[in-house]
Structures are given as structure tokens and as C-alpha cells.
N, C-alpha and C. Protein backbone atom coordinates (compact mmCIF):
# COMPACT_ATOMS: atom_id res chain seq x y z
N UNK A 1 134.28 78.27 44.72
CA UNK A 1 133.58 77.60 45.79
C UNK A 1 134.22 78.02 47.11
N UNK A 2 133.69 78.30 48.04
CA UNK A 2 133.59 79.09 49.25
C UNK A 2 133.50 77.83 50.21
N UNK A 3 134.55 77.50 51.21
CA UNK A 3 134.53 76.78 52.21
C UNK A 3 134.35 77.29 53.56
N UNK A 4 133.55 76.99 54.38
CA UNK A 4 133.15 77.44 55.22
C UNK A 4 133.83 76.96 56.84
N UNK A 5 134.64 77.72 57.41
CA UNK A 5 135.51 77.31 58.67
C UNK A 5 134.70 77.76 60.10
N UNK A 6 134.39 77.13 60.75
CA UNK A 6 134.09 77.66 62.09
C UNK A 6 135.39 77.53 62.95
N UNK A 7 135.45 79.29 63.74
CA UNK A 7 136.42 79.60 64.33
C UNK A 7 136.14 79.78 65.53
N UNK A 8 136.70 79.27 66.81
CA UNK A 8 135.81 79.31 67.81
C UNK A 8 136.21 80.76 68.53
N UNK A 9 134.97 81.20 69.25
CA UNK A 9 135.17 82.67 69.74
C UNK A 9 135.89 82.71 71.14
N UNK A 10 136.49 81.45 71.79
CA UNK A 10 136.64 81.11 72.72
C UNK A 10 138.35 80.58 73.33
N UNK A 11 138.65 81.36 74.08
CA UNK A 11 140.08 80.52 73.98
C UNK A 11 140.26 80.18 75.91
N UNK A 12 141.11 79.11 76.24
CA UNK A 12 141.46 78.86 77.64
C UNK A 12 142.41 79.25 78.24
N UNK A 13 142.63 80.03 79.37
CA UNK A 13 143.73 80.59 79.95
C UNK A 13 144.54 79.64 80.56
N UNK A 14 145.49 78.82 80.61
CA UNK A 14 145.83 77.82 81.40
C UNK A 14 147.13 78.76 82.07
N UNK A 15 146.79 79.12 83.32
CA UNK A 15 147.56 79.66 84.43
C UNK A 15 148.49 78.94 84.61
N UNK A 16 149.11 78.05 84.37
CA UNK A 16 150.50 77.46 85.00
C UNK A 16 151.47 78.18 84.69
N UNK A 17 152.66 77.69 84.97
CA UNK A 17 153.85 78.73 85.36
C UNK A 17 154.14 79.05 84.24
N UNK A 18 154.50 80.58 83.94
CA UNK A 18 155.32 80.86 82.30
C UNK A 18 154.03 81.61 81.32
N UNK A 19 152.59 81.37 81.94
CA UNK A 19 151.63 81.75 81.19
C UNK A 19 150.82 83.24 81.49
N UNK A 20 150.85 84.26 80.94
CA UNK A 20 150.15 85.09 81.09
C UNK A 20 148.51 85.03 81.33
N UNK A 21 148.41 86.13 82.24
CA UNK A 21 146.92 86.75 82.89
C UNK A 21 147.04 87.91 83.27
N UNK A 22 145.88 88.46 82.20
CA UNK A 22 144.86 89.89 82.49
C UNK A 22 144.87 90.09 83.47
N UNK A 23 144.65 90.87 84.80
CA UNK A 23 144.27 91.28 86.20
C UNK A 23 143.59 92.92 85.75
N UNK A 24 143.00 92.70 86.98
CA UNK A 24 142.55 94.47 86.93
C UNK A 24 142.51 94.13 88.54
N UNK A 25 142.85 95.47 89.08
CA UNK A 25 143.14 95.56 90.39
C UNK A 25 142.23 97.30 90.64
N UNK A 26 141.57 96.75 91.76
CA UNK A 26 140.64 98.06 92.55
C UNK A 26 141.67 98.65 93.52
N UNK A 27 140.81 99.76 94.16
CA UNK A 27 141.33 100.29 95.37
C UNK A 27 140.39 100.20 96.20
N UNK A 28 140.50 100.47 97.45
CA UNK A 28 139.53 100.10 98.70
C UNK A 28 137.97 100.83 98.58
N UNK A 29 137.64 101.41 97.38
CA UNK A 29 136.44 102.14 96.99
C UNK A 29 135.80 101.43 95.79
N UNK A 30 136.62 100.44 95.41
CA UNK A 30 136.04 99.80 93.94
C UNK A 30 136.12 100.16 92.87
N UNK A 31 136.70 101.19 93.20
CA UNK A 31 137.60 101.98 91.93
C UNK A 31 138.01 101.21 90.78
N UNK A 32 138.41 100.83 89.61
CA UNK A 32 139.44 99.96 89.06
C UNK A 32 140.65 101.32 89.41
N UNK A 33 142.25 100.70 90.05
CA UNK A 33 143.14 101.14 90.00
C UNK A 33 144.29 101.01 88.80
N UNK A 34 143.84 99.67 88.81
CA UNK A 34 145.42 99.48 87.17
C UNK A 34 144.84 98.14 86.61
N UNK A 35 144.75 98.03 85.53
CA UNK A 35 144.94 96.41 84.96
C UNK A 35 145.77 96.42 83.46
N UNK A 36 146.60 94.88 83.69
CA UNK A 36 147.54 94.53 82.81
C UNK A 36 147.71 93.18 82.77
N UNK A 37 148.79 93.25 81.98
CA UNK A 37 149.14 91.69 82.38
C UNK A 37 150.24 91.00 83.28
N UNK A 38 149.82 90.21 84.12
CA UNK A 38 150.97 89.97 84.40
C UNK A 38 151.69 87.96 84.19
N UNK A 39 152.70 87.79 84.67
CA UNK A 39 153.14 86.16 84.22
C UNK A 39 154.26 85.99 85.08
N UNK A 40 153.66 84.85 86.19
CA UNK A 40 154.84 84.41 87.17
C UNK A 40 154.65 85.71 87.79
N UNK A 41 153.52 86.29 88.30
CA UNK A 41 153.25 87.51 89.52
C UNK A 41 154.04 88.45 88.57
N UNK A 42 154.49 88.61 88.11
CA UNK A 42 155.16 90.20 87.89
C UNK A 42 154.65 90.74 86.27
N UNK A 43 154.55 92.06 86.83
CA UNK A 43 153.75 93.12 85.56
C UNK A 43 154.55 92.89 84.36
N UNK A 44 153.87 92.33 83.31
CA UNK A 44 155.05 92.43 81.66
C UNK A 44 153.36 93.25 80.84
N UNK A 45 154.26 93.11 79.69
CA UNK A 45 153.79 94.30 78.66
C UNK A 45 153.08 95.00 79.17
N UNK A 46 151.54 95.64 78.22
CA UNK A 46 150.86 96.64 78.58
C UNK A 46 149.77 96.84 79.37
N UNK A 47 150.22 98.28 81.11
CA UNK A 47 149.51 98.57 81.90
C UNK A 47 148.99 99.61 81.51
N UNK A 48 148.02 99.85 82.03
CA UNK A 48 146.84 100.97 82.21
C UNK A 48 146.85 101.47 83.60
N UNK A 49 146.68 102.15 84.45
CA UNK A 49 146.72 102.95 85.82
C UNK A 49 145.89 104.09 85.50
N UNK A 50 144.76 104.38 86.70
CA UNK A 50 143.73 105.17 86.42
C UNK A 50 144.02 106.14 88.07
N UNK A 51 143.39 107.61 87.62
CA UNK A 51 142.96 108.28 88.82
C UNK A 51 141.84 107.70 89.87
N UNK A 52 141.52 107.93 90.99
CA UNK A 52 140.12 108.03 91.12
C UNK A 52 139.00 108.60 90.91
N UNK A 53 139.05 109.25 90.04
CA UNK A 53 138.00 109.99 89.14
C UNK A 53 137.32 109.06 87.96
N UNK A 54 138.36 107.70 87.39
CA UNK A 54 138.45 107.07 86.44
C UNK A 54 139.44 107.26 84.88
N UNK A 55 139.84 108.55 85.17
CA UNK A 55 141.01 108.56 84.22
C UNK A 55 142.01 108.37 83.95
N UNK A 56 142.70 108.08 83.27
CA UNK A 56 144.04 107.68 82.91
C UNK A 56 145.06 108.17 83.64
N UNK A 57 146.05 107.72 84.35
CA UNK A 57 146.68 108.34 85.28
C UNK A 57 148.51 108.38 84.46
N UNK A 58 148.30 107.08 83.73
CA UNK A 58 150.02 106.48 83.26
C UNK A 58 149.47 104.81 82.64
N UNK A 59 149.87 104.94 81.15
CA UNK A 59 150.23 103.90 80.38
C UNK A 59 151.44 103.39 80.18
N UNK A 60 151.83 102.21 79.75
CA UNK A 60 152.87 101.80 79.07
C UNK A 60 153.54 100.33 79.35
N UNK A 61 154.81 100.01 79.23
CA UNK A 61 154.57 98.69 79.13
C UNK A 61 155.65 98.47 80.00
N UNK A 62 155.78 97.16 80.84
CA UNK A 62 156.81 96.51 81.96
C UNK A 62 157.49 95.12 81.04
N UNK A 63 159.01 94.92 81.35
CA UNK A 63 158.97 93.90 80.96
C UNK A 63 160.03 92.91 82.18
N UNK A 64 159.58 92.01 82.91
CA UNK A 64 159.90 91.76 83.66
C UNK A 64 159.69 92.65 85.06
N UNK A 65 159.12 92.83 85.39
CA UNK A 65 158.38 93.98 86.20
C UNK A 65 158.76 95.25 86.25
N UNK A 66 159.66 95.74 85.01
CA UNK A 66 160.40 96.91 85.10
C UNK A 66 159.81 97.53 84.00
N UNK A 67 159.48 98.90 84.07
CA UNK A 67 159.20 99.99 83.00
C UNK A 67 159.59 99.97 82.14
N UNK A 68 159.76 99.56 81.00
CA UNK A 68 160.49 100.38 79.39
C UNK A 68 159.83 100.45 78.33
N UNK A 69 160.07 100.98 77.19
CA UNK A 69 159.44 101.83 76.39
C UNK A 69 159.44 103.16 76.70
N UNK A 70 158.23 103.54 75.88
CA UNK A 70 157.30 104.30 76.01
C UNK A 70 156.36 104.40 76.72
N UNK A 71 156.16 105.53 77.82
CA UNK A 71 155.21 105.55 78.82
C UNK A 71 154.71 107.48 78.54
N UNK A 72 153.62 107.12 78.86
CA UNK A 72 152.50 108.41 79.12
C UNK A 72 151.76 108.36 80.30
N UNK A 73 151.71 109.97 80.75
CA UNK A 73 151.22 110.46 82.39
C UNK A 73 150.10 111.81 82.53
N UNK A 74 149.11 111.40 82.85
CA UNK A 74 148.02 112.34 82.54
C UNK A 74 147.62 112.94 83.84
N UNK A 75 147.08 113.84 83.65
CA UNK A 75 146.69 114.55 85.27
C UNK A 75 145.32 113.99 85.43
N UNK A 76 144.83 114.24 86.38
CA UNK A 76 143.21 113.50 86.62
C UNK A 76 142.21 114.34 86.04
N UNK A 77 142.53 115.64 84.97
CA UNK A 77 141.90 116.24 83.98
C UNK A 77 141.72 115.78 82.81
N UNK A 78 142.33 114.53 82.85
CA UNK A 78 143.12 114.02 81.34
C UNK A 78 144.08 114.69 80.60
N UNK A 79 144.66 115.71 81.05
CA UNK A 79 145.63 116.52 79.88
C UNK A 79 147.09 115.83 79.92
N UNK A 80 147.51 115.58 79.08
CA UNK A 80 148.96 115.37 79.10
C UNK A 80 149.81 115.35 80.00
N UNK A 81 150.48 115.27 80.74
CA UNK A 81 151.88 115.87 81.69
C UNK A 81 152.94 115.61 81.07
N UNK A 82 153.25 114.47 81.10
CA UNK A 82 154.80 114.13 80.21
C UNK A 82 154.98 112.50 79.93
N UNK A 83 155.47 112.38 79.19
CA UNK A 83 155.77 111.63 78.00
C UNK A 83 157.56 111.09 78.07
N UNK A 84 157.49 110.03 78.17
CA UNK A 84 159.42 109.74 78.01
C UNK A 84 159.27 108.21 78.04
N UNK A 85 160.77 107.43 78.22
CA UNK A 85 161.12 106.43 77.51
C UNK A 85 161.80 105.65 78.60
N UNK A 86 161.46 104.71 79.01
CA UNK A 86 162.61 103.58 80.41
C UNK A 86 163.26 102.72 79.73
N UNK A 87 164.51 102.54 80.04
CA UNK A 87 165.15 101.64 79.91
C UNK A 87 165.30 100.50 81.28
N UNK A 88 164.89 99.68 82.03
CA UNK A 88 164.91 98.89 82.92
C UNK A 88 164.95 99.92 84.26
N UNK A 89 163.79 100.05 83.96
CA UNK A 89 162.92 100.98 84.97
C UNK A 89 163.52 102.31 85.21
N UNK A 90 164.34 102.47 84.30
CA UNK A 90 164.65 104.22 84.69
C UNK A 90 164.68 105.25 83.44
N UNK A 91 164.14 106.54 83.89
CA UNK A 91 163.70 107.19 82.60
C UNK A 91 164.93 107.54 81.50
N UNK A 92 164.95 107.35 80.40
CA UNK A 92 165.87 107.44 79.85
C UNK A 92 165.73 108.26 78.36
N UNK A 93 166.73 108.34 77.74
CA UNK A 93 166.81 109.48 76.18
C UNK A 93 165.50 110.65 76.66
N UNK A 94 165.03 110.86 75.59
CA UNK A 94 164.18 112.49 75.26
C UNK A 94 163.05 112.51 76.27
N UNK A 95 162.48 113.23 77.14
CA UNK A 95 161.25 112.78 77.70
C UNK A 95 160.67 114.72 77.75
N UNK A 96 159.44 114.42 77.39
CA UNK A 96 158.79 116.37 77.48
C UNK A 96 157.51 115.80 78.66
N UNK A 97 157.85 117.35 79.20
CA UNK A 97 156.88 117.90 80.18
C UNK A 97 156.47 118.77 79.98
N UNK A 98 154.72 118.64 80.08
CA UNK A 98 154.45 119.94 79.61
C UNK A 98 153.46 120.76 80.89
N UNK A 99 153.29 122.10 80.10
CA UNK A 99 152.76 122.90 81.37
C UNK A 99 151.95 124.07 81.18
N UNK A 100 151.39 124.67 81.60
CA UNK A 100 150.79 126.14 80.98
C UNK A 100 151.14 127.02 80.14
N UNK A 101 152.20 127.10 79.93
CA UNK A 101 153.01 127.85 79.32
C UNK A 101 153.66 127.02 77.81
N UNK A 102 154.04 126.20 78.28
CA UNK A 102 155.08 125.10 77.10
C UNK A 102 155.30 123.98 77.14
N UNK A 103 156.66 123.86 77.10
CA UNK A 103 157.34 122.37 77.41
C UNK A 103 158.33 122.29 77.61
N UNK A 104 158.98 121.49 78.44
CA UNK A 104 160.35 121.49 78.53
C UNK A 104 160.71 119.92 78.12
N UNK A 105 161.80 120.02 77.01
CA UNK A 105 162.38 118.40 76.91
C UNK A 105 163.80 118.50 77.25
N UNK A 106 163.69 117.31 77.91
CA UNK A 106 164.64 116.67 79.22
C UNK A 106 165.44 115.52 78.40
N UNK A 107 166.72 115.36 78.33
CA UNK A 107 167.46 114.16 78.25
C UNK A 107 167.76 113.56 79.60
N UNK A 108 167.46 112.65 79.65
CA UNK A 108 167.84 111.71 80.52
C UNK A 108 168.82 110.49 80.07
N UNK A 109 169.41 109.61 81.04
CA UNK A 109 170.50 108.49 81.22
C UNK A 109 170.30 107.94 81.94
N UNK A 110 170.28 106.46 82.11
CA UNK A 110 169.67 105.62 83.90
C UNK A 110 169.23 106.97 84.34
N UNK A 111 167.65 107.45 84.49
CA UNK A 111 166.96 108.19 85.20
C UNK A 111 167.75 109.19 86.15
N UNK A 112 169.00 109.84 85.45
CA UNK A 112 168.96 111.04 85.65
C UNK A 112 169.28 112.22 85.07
N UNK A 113 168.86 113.32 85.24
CA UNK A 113 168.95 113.96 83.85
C UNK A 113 170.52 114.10 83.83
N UNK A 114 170.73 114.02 82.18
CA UNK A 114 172.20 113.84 81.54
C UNK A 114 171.55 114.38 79.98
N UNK A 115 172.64 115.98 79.70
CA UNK A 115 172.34 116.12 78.23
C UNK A 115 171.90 117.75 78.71
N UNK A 116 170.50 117.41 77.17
CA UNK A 116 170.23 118.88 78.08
C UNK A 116 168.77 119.03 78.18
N UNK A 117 168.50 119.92 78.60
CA UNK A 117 167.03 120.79 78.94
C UNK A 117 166.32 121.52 78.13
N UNK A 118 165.46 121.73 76.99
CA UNK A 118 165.32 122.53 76.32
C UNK A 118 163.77 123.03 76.78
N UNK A 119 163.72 124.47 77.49
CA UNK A 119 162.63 125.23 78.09
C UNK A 119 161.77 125.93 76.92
N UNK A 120 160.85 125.88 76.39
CA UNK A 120 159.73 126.55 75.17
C UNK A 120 158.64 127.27 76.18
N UNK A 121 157.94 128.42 75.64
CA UNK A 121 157.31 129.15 76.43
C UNK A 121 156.90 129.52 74.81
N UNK A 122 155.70 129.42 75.01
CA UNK A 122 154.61 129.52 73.96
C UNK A 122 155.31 129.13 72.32
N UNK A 123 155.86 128.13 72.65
CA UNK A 123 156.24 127.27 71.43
C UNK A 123 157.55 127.87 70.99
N UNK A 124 158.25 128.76 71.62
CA UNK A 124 159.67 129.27 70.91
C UNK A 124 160.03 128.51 72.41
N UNK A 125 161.48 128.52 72.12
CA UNK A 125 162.72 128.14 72.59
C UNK A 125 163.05 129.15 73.69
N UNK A 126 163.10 129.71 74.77
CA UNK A 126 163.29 130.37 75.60
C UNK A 126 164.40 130.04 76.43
N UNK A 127 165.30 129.13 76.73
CA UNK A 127 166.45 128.29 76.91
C UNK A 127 167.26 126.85 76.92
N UNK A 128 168.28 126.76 77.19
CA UNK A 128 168.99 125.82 77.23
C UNK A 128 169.82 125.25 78.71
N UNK A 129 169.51 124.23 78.71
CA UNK A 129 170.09 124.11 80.11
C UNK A 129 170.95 122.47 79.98
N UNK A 130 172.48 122.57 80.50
CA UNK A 130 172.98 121.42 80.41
C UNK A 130 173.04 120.23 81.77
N UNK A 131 173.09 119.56 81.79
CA UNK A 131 173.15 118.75 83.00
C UNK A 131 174.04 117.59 82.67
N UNK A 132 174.90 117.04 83.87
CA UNK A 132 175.71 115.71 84.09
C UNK A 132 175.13 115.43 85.09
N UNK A 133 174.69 113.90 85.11
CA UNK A 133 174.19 113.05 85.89
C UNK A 133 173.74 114.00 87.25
N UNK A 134 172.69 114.75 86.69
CA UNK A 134 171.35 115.53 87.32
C UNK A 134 171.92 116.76 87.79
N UNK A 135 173.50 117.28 87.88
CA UNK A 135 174.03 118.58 88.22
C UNK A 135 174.07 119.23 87.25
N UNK A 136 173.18 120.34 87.20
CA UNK A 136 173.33 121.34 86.01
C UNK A 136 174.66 121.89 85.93
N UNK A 137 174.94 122.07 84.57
CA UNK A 137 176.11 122.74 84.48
C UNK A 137 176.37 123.93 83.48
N UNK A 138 175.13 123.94 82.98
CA UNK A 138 175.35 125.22 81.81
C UNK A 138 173.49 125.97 82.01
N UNK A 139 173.94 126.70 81.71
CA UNK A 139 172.65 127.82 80.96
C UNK A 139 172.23 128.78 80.02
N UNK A 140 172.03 128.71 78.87
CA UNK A 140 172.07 129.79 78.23
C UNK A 140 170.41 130.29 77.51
N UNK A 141 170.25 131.75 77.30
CA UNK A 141 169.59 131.97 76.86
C UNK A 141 169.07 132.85 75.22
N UNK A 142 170.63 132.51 75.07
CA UNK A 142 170.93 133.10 73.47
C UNK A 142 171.28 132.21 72.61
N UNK A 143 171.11 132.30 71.82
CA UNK A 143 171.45 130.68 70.93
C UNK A 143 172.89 131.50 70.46
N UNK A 144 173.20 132.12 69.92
CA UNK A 144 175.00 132.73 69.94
C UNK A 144 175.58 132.42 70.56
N UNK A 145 175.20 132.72 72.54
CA UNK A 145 176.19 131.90 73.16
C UNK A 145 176.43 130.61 73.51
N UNK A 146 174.55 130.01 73.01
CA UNK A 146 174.52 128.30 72.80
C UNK A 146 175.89 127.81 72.09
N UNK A 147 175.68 128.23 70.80
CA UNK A 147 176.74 127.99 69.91
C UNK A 147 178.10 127.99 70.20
N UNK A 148 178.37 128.78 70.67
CA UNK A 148 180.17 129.22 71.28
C UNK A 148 180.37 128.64 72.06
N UNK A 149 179.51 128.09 72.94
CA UNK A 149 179.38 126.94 73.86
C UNK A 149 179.53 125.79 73.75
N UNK A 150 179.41 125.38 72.73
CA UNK A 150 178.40 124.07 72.03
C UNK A 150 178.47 123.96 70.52
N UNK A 151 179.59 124.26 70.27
CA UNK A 151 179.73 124.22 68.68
C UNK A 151 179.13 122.68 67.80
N UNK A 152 179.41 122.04 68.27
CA UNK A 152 179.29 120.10 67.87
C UNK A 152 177.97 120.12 68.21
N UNK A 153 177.40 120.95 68.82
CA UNK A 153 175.63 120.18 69.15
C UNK A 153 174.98 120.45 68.25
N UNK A 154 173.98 119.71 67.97
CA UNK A 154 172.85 119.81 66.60
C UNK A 154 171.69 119.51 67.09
N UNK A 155 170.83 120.29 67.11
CA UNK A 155 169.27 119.45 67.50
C UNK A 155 168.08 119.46 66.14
């Protein structure tokens, strides 16, 4: 025997303090520019941000009005650009950029590059590049002298 529940399709937003709300926000053309959520005015979890064309410009999620996660950045073609990770609003660990040619993945630390650079040009490996807190400090383009360099690194 089959009991029958009515579920209502309907729920109430009660705006008081502490409670989340949807927004979508235009630009001076009527555009939609971004909508998310926000609670107590400031952006938490997941935004959307559009070109004026209507495409996707940059996803991902705020928490406390600051960036982290996972975020994605599209050109107003829609193609990809790059892809990386915030830790309290600054880009942080693995992040790839990509481009006509390839990709380059970037380590980052509090949003600046720290680690290394790895440059691909039609899907091979074409170099290595090291950086401390955004001053490059190495370059190589042989993985031999990667190595002799860099014995302990593993990717």
C-alpha cells in the first residue's frame, strides 16, 4: 500500500540576518553581470560572472567574501583560459593557463608564484621554470639538467 505525501513546491526566503539570498546583478545595459549568493551582504558559495556578450567570464565559490576553491576563467569566446585554486582570496597550489600553443602550470603560495612553472607546447614539456615568492630562479630546458638540479623533485 502506497501512501501518498504532498510536498510543497514552494519554500520562503526569510532575509533576516545570517540567511542567504540569490542576487543577480546587471550592468548599466541590462546585461546580467554576476549572480550568486550572498548572506549578511557578502558573496559566499557559488558565483557565476558573465562577459557582455553573455558568456561565462569566471565561476567558483567565495566564502566569506573571499575566493577559494576551485575557480574557472573563460574568454568571451567561451574557451578556457585558466583554471586554479584560492585559498582566502589568493591563488594558490597547481593552477594551468592555457594558450594557442599549450599550457603552462603554475604553482602558486598566498598568490604568488612559488614552486615551479611547467611550459608544454603542443602537449610535450618544452620547460621548467623555478620561482620563490614570484622571483624566478631557475630555468631549464633539458630534463638531465632538470634532474642534476632537482634531484628530490617528482612530478
Amino acid at each position: 500500500m502506497f501512501l501518498n505525501y504532498v510536498i510543497p513546491l514552494f519554500f520562503i526566503i526569510n532575509l533576516s540576518q545570517g540567511e542567504k539570498e540569490f542576487v543577480r546583478n546587471y550592468d548599466k545595459r541590462g546585461n546580467l553581470a554576476s549572480e550568486g549568493w550572498v548572506q549578511d551582504e557578502t558573496k559566499t558559495d557559488f558565483w557565476t560572472f558573465y562577459h557582455p556578450n553573455g558568456t561565462i567570464s569566471r565561476k567558483g565559490h567565495y566564502n566569506n567574501g573571499k575566493k577559494c576553491g576551485y575557480w574557472y576563467f573563460y574568454t568571451h569566446n567561451n574557451t578556457l583560459e585558466k583554471e586554479g585554486g584560492y585559498v582566502n582570496d589568493m591563488a594558490h597550489d597547481w593552477w594551468i593557463l592555457y594558450n594557442q600553443d599549450g599550457m603552462i602550470k603554475v604553482q602558486y603560495k598566498q598568490g604568488l608564484k612559488d614552486g615551479f612553472a611547467l611550459v608544454y607546447h603542443n602537449n610535450r614539456l618544452k620547460k621548467a621554470i623555478r620561482y620563490d615568492a614570484n622571483k624566478k630562479t631557475g630555468e631549464w630546458t633539458s630534463y638531465v639538467e632538470f634532474k642534476k638540479d632537482n634531484p628530490d623533485v617528482k612530478f
